[in-house]
Protein backbone atom coordinates (compact mmCIF):
# COMPACT_ATOMS: atom_id res chain seq x y z
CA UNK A 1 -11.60 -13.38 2.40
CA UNK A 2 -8.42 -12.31 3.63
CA UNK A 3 -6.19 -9.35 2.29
CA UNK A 4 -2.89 -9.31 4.37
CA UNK A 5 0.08 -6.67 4.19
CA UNK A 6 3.73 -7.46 5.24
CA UNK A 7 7.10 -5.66 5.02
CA UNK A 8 6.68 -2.48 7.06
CA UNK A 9 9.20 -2.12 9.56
CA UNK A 10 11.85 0.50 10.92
CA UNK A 11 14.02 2.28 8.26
CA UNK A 12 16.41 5.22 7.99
CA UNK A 13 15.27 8.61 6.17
CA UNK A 14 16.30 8.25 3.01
CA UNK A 15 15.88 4.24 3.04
CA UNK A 16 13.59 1.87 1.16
CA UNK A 17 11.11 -0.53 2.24
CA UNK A 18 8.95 -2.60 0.09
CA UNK A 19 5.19 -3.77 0.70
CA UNK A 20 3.22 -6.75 -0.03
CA UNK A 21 -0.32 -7.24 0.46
CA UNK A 22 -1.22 -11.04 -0.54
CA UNK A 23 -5.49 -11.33 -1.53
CA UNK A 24 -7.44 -14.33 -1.37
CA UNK A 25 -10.93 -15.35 -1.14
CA UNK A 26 -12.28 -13.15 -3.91
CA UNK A 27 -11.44 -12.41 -7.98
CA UNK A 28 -7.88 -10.37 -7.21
CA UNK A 29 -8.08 -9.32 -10.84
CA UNK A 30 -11.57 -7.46 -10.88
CA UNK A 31 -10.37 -5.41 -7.84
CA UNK A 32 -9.06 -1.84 -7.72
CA UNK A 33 -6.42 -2.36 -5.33
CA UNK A 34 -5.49 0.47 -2.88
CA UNK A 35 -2.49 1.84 -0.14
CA UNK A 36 -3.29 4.24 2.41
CA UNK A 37 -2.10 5.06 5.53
CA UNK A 38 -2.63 6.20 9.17
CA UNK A 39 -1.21 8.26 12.06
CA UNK A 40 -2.51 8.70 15.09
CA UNK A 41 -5.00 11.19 15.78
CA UNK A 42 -5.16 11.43 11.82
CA UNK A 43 -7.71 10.50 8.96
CA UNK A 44 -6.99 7.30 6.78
CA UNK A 45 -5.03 8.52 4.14
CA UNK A 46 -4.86 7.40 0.42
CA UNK A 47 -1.42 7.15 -1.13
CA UNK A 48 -1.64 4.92 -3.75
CA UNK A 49 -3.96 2.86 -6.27
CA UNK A 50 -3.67 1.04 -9.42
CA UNK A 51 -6.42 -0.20 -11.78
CA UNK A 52 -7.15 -3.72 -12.34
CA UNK A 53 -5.22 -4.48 -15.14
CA UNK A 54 -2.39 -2.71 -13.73
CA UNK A 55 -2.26 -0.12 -16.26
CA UNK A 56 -3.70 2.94 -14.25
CA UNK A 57 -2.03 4.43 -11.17
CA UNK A 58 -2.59 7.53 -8.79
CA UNK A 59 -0.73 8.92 -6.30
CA UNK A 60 -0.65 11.52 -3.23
CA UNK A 61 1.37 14.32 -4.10
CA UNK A 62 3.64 13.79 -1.11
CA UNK A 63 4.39 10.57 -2.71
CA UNK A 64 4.78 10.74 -6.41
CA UNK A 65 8.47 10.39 -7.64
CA UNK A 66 8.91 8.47 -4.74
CA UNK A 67 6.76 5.35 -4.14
CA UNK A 68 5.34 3.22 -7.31
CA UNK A 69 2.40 0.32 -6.85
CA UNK A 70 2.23 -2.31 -8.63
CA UNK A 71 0.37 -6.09 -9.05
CA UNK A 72 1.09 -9.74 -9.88
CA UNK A 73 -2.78 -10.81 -10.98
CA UNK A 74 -0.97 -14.07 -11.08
CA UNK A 75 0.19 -13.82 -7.20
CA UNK A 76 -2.75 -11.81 -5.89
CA UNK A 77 -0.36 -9.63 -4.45
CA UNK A 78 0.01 -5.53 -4.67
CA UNK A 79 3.39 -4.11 -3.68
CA UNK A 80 4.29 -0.53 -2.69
CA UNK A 81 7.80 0.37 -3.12
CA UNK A 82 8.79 3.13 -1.47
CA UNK A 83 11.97 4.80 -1.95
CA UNK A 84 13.32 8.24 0.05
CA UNK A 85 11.35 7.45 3.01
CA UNK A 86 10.79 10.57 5.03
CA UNK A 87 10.07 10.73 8.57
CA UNK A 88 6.55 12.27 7.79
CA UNK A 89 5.84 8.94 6.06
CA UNK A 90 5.51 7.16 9.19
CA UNK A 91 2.17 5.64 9.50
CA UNK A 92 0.22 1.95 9.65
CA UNK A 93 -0.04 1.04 6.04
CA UNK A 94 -3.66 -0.45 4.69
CA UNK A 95 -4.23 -2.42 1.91
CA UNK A 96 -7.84 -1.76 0.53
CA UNK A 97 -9.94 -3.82 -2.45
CA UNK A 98 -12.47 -2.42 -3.89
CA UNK A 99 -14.78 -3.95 -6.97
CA UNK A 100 -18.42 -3.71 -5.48
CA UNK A 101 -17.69 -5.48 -2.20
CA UNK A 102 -14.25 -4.24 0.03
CA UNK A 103 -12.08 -5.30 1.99
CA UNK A 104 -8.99 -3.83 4.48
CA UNK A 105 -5.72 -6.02 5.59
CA UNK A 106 -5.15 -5.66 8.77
CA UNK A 107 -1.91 -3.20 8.45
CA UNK A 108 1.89 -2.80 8.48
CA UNK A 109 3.90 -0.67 10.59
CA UNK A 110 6.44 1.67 8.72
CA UNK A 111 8.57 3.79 10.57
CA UNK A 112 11.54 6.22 9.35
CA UNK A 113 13.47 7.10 12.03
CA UNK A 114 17.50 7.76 12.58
C-alpha cells in the first residue's frame, strides 16, 4: 500500500498551490479519502474529505470558500486546491484513506510566507 502526497511547497499569502496524493495497493474507489494537516506542537487537523464517489465533500470552516477536494477514481489520485493561502495555513499536509482499513501518506510541506 502506498498513499503519497506531492505539491506543497513555499507560496505567497494570497497564492495557490495545488495537492496530489497518488493511492495504490488497495480499491481507491471504496475509500473515503481525507486532507488534514499539522503544525508543530498542534493536533492533526482535518480540512478536507470527499466521499467515494466524489459527490460528498466537507470542509473546516477556516477553509471553505477557499480550498475544494476532489478525485480521479480513474488516477487514484485526490487533489486539494487551495486558493488565498493564508499564513495560518502553514502546516505538513496528510493524505488519509479510510474504508475499514487506513492508511496516511507520508506528507507535504506547505508554507505561505512573504
Amino acid at each position: 500500500v502506498q498513499v503519497v502526497e506531492s505539491g506543497g511547497g513555499l507560496v505567497q499569502p494570497g497564492g495557490s498551490l495545488r495537492l496530489s496524493c497518488a493511492a495504490s495497493g488497495f480499491t481507491f474507489s471504496r475509500y473515503v479519502m481525507s486532507w488534514y494537516r499539522q503544525v508543530p506542537g498542534k493536533e492533526r487537523e482535518l480540512v478536507a474529505r470527499i466521499s467515494t464517489a466524489g459527490d460528498s465533500t466537507f470542509y473546516t470552516d477556516s477553509v471553505k470558500g477557499r480550498f475544494t477536494i476532489s478525485r480521479d477514481n480513474a488516477k487514484n489520485t485526490v487533489y486539494l486546491q487551495m486558493n488565498s493561502l493564508k499564513p495560518e495555513d502553514t502546516a505538513v499536509y496528510y493524505c488519509y484513506a479510510n474504508g475499514g482499513f487506513a492508511y496516511w501518506g507520508q506528507g507535504t510541506q506547505v508554507t505561505v510566507s512573504s
